[in-house]
Each structure stands twice: as C-alpha cells, then as structure tokens.
C-alpha atoms as a PDB file:
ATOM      1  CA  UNK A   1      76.906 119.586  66.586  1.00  0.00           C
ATOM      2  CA  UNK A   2      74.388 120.800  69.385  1.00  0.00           C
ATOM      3  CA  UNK A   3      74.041 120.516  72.702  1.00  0.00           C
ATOM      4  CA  UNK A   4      71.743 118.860  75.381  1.00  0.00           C
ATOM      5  CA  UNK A   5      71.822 119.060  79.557  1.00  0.00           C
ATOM      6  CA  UNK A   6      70.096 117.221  82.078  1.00  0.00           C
ATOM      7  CA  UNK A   7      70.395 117.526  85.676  1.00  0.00           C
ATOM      8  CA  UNK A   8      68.628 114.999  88.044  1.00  0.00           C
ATOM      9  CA  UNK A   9      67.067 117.090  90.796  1.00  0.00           C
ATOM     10  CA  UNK A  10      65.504 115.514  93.969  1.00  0.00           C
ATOM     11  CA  UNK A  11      61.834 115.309  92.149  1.00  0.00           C
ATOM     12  CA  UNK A  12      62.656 115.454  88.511  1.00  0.00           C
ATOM     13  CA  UNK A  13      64.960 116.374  86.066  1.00  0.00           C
ATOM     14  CA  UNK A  14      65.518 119.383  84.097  1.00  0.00           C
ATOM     15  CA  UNK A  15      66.630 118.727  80.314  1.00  0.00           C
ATOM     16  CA  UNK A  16      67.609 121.751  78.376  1.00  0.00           C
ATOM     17  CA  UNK A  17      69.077 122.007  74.330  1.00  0.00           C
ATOM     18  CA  UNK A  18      70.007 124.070  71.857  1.00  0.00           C
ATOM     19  CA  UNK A  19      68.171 124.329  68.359  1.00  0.00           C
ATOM     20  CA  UNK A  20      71.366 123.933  65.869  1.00  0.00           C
ATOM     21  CA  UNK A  21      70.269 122.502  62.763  1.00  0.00           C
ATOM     22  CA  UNK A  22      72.375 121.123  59.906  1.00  0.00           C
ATOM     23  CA  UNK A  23      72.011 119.537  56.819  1.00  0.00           C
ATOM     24  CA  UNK A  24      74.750 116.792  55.920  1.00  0.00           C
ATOM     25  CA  UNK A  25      75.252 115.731  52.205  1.00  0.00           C
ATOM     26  CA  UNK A  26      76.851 112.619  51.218  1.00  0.00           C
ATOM     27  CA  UNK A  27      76.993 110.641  48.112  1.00  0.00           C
ATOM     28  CA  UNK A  28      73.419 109.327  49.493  1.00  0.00           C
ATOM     29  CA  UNK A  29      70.242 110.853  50.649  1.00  0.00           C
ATOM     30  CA  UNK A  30      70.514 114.398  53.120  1.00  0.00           C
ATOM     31  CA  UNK A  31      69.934 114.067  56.420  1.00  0.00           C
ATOM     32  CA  UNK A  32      70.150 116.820  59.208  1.00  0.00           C
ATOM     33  CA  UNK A  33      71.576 116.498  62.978  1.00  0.00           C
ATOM     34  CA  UNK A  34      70.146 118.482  65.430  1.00  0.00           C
ATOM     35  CA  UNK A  35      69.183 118.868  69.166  1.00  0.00           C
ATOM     36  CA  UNK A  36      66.077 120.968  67.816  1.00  0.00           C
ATOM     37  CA  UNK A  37      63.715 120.362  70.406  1.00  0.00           C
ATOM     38  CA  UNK A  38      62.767 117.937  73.633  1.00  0.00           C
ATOM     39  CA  UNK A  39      60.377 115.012  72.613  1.00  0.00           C
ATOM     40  CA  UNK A  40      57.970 113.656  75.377  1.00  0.00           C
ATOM     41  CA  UNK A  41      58.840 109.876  75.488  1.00  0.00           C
ATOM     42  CA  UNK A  42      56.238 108.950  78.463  1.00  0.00           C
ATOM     43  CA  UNK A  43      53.940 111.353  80.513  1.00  0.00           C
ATOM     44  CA  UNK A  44      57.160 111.804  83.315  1.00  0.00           C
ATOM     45  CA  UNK A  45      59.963 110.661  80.714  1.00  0.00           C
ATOM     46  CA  UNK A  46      61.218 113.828  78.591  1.00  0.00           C
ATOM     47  CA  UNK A  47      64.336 113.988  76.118  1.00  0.00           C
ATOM     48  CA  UNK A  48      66.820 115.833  73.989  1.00  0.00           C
ATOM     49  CA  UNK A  49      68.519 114.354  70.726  1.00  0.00           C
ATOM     50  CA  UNK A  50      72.131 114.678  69.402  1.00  0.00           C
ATOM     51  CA  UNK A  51      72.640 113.312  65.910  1.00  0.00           C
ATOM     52  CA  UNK A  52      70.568 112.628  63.037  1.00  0.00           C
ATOM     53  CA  UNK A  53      67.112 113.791  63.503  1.00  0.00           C
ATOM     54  CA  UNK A  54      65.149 111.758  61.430  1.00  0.00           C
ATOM     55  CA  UNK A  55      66.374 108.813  63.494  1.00  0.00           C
ATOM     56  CA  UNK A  56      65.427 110.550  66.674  1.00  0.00           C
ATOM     57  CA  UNK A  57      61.508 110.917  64.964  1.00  0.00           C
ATOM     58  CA  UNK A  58      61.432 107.320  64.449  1.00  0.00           C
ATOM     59  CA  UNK A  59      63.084 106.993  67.644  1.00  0.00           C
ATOM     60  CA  UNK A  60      60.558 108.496  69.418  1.00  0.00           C
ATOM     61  CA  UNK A  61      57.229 107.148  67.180  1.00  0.00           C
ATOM     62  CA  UNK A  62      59.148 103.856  68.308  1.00  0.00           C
ATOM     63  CA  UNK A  63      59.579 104.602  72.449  1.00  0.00           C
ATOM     64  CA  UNK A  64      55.636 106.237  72.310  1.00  0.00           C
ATOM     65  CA  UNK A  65      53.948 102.868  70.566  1.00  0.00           C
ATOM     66  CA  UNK A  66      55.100 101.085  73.788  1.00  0.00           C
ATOM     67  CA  UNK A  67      53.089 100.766  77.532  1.00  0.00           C
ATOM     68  CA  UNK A  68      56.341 102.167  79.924  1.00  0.00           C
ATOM     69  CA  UNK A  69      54.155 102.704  82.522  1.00  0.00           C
ATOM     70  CA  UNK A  70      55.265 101.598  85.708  1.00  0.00           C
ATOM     71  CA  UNK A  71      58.698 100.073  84.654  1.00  0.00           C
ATOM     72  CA  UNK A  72      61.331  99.942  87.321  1.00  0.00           C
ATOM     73  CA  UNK A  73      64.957 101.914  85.895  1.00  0.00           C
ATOM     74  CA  UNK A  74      66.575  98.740  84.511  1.00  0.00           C
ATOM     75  CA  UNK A  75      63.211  97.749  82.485  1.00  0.00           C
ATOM     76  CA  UNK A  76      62.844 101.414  81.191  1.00  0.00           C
ATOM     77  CA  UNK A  77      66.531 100.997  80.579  1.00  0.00           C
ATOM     78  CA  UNK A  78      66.689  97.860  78.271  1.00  0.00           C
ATOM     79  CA  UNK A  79      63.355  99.442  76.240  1.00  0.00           C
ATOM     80  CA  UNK A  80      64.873 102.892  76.065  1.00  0.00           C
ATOM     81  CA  UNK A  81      68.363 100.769  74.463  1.00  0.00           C
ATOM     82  CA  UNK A  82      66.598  98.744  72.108  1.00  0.00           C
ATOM     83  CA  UNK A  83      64.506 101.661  71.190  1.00  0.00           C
ATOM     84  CA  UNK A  84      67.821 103.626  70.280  1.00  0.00           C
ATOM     85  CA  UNK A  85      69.963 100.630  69.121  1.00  0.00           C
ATOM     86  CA  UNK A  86      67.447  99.413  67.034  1.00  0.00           C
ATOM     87  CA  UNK A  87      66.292 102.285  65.305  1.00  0.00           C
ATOM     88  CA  UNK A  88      69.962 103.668  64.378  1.00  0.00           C
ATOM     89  CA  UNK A  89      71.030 100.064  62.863  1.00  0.00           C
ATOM     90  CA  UNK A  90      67.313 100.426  60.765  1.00  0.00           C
ATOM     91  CA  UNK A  91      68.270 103.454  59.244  1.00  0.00           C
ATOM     92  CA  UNK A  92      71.877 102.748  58.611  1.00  0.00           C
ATOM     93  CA  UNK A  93      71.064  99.567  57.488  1.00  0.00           C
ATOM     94  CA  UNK A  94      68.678 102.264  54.511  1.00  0.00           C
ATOM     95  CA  UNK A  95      70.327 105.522  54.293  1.00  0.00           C
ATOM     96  CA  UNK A  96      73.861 104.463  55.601  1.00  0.00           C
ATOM     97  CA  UNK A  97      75.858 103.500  52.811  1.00  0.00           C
ATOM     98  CA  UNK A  98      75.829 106.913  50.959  1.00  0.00           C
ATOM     99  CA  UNK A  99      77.457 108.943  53.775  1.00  0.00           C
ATOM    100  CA  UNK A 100      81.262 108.597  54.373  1.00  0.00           C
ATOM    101  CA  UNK A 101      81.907 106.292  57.274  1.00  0.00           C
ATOM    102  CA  UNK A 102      84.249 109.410  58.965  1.00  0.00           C
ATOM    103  CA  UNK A 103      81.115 111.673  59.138  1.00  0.00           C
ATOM    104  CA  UNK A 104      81.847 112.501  62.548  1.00  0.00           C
ATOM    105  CA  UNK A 105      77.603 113.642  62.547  1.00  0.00           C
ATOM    106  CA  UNK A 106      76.821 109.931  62.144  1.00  0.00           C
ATOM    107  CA  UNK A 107      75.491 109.568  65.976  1.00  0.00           C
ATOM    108  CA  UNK A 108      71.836 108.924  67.804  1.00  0.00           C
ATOM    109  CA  UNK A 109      72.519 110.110  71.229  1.00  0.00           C
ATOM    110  CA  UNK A 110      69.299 110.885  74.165  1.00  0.00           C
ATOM    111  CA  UNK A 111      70.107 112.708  77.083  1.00  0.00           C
ATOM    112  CA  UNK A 112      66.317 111.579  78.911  1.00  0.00           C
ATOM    113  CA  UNK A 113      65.198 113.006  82.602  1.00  0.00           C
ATOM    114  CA  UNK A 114      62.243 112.877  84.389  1.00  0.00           C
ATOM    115  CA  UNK A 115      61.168 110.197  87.105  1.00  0.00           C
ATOM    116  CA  UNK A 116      59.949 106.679  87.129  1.00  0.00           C
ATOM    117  CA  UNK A 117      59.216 105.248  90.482  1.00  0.00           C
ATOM    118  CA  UNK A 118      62.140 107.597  91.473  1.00  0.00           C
ATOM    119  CA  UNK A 119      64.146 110.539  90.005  1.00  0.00           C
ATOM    120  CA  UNK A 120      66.362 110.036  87.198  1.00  0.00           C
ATOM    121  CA  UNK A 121      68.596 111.506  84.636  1.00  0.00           C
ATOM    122  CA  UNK A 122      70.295 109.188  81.203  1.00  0.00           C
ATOM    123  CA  UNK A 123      72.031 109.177  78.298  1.00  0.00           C
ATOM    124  CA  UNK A 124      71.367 106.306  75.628  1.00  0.00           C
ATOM    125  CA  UNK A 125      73.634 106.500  72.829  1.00  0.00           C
ATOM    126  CA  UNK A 126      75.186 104.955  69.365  1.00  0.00           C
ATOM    127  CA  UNK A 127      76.774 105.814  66.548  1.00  0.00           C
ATOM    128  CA  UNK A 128      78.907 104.437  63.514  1.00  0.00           C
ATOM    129  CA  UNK A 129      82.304 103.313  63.958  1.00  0.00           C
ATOM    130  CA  UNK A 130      84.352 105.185  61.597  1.00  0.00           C
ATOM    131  CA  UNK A 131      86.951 102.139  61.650  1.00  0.00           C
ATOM    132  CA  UNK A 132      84.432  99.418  60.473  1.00  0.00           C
ATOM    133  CA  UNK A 133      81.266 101.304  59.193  1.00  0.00           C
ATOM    134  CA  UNK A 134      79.470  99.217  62.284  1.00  0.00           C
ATOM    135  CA  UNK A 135      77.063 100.347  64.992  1.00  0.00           C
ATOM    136  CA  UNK A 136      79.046 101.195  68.128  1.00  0.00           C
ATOM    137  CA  UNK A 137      76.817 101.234  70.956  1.00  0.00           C
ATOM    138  CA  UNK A 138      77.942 103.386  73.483  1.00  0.00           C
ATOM    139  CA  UNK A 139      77.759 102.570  77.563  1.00  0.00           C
ATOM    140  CA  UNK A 140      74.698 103.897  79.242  1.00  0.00           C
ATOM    141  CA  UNK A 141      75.262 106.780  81.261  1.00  0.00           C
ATOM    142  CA  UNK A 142      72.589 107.044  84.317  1.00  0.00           C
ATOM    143  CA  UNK A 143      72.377 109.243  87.003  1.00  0.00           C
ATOM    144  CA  UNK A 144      70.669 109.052  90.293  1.00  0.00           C
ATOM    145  CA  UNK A 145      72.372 111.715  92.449  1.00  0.00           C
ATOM    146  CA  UNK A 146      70.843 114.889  93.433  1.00  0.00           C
ATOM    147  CA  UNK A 147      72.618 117.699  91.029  1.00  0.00           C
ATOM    148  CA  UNK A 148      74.480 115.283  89.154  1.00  0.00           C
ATOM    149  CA  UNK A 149      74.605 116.645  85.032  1.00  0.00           C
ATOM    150  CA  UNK A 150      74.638 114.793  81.664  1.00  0.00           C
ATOM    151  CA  UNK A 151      76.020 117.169  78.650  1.00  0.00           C
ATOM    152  CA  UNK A 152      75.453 115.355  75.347  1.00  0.00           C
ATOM    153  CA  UNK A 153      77.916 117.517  72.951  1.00  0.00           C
ATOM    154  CA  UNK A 154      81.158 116.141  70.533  1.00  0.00           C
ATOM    155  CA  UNK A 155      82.896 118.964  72.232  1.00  0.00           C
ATOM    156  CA  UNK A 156      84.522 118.402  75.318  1.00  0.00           C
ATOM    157  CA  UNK A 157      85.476 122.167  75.693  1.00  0.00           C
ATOM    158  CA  UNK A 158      81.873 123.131  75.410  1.00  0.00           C
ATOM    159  CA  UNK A 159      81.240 120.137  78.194  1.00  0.00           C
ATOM    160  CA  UNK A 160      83.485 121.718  80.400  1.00  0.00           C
ATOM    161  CA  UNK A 161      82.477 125.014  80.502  1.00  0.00           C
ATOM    162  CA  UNK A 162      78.520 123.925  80.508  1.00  0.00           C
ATOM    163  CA  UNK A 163      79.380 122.122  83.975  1.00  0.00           C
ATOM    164  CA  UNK A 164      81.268 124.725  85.556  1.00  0.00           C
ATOM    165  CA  UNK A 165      78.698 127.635  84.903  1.00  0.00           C
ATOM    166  CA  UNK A 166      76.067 125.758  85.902  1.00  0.00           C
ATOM    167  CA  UNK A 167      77.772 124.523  89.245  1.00  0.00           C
ATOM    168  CA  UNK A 168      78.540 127.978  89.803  1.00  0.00           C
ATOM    169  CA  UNK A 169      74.896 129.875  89.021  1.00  0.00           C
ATOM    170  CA  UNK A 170      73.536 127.004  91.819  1.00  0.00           C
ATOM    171  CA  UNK A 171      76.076 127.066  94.359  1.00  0.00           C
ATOM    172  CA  UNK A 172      74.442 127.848  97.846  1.00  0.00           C
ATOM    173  CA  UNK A 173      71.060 128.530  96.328  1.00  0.00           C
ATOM    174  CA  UNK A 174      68.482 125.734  98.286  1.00  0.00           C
ATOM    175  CA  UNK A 175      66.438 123.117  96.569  1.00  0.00           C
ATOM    176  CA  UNK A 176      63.146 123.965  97.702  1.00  0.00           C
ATOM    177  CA  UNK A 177      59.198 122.844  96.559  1.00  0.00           C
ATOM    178  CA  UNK A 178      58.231 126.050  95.354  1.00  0.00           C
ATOM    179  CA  UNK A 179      57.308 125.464  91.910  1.00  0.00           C
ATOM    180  CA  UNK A 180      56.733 124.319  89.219  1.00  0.00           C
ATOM    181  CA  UNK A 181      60.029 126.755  89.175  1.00  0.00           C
ATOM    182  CA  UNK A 182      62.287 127.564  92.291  1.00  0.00           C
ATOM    183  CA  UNK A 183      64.721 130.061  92.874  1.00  0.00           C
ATOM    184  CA  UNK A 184      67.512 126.821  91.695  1.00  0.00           C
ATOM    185  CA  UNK A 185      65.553 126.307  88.542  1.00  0.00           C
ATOM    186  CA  UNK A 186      65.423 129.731  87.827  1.00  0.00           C
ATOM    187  CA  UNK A 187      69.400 130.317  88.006  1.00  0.00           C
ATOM    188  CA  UNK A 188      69.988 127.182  86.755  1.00  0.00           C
ATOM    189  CA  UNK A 189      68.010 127.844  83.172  1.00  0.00           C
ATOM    190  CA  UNK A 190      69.000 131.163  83.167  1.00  0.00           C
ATOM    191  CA  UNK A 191      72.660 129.996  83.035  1.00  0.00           C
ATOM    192  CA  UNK A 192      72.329 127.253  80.506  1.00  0.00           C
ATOM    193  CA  UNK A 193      70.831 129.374  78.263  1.00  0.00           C
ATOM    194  CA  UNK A 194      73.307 132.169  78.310  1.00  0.00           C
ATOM    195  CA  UNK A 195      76.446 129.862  78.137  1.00  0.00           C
ATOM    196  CA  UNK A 196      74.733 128.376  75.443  1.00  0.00           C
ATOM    197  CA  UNK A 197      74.838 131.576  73.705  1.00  0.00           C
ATOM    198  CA  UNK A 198      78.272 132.071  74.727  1.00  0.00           C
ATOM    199  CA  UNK A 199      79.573 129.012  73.292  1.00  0.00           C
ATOM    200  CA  UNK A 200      77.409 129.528  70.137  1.00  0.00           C
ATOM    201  CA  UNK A 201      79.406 133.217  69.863  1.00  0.00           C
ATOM    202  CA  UNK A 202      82.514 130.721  69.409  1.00  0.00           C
ATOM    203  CA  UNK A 203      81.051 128.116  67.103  1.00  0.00           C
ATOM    204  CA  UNK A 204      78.726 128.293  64.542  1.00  0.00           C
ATOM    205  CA  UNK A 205      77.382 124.679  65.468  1.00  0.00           C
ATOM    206  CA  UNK A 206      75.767 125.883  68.207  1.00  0.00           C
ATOM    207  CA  UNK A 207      72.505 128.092  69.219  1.00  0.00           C
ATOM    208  CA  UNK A 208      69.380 128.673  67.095  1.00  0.00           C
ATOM    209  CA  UNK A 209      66.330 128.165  69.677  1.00  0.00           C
ATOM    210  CA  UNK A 210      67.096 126.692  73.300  1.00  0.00           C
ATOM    211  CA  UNK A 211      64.071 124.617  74.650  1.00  0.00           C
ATOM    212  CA  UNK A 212      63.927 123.315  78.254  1.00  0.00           C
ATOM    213  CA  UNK A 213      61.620 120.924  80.114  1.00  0.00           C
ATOM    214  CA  UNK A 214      61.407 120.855  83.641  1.00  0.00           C
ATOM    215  CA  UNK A 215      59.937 117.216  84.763  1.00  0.00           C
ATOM    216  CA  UNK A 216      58.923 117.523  88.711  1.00  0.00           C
ATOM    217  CA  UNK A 217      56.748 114.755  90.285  1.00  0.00           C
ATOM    218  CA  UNK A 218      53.502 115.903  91.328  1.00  0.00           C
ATOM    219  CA  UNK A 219      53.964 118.846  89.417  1.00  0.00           C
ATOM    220  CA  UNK A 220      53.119 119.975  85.404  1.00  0.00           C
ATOM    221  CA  UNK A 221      55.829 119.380  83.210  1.00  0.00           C
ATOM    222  CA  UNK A 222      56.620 122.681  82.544  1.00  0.00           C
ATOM    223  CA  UNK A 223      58.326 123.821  78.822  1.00  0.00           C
ATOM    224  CA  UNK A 224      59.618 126.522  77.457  1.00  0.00           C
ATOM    225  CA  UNK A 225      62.146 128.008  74.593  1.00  0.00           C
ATOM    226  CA  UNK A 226      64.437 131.508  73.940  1.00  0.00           C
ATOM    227  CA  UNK A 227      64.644 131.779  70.480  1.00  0.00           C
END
C-alpha cells in the first residue's frame, strides 16, 4: 500500500506521495506496487500511482505517445480512462493469471493534478475483481473546487487522518500568487509529509521517499522529495 494526495488549488494542483515499495509473489511472475514517484503525463498534467508499477510505466509511455494538448476536461478525461483501462486489462490479460485473484495489491489507480484550460485535480482507477478475476473499473473521481483533496490509499484510516491534518495546517492561511511556493503551499507540504511519516510509524506499508509536484499556471512546475 502507499499513498498519493492531490489538492486542486485556484492555479494548479499540488500532488504529493509516498515512496513504499513492495514486491508481490504469486504462482506467476513478481511484480511490485508502489506510489514511488510522480510521472509527468503532459507539460501541465502531473501524477502519482497506486498499484502495480510496471503497469503505471506502460501507463505512462502510453498517456506521453499521445498529442493532449489543448483538450477540454472531458476529452483529457476519456484519453486519461482508456489510457488506464487499457493498459491494466493488457497486462492482466499477460501477467494476471499467476497472482491469486484476492491479492488485494492487484489495482492501477492515478491521482493526476495540474491544469488544462482550467484547474483540475482526478483520480482514474481499476483494479481486479476478486469475485470474478475481471477488470473493475472504478468511477472517475474529478475535482474542480478550490481546496478540494483526492487521497489514493486502501486505507480509509490513513484517508481520514491525511484530510484532517491537512485541513487543519491550511486553515486561515490565504491563497496568494507568491510563488512558485506560498505561505499555503508551504504548510500544506510540510504537513503531508510529516503525517505521512506518522502514519508510516503505524504501518510498515507506508513511507520510504515522499515526492511532491506543485503544478501552477504560468509558473515552473516545481518538484521535490524528503527521503
């Protein structure tokens, strides 16, 4: 398990994750799940990946062959879903069969911020349905509300906890155009990162190196990690 956050702000997002790797073993081939780092979709379209990490390479190879350039939110919507979709029910289709169907690691979920011809945060996501074996593709979450947060975690407690520190470390603290980092971002990365390491003092699933991206229009994407 690992953890990614985005927050839509009011010229950008901010995406942050944890670095958790692990290494599954089935019957079949090895395969690791990890949010281990943001990938760069477009040049204003950033990510974070739960699930299994070689899907969210080809993933990513798959989103960065395409022209997304000046898509409105449903286009980049539909490409960023059959991106996802597709690319899970390839490798399941390959690797699939060797795993036990109740892995409950066998997911491909982006948690995607940034800004198209407006401000936007996302989460595309699929997994196997431990029931039938199937691809379960899960409802697209978007948000287009100043402040409003995406968690991508398996663990609702650690979902929880993520939104109320961070609502917390902002409250009263003004949006402002300073930058690339404000006084918001500043409080708000700060406290991701240490509840991260809170909630990685409580389970081993969580923690290694916590990246962050911080997508502002007419600014430099800024990045940066805490190892």
């Amino acid at each position: 398990m690992s953890l990614g956050i985005a927050q839509r702000l009011p010229d950008g997002a901010v995406i942050v994750c944890d670095g958790m790797e692990k290494k599954i073993a089935g019957d079949g081939p090895d395969f690791e799940v990890s949010a281990r780092r943001i990938y760069q979709l477009t040049p204003s379209v950033f990510a974070a990946h739960l699930g299994v990490c070689q899907v969210a390479d080809l993933t990513a190879e798959r989103i960065a062959g395409q022209d997304l350039s000046g898509l409105s939110l449903s286009q980049l919507q539909t490409a960023l879903e059959r991106a996802v979709w597709g690319t899970w029910e390839e490798w399941l289709s390959d690797f699939g069969s060797g795993i036990p169907v109740d892995n409950p690691f066998m997911v491909s979920a982006f948690v995607i911020g940034g800004f198209v011809r407006e401000p936007l945060i996302m989460r595309v996501a699929c997994g196997r349905d431990p029931a039938t074996g199937q691809t379960a593709r899960m409802p697209t979450e978007i948000g287009m509300d100043h402040g409003q947060i995406i968690v991508l975690t398996v663990d609702d407690e650690s979902d929880g906890l993520m939104r109320q520190n961070l609502g917390a470390a902002v409250a009263g603290i003004q949006y402002t155009n300073d930058g690339p980092r404000n006084a918001y971002l500043d409080a708000f990365l700060d406290q991701a990162v240490a509840t991260i390491r809170h909630l990685a003092t409580r389970n081993d699933e969580i923690g290694g190196r916590i990246s962050w991206a911080v997508i502002r229009k007419g600014r430099p994407v800024e990045t940066g990690d805490d190892e």
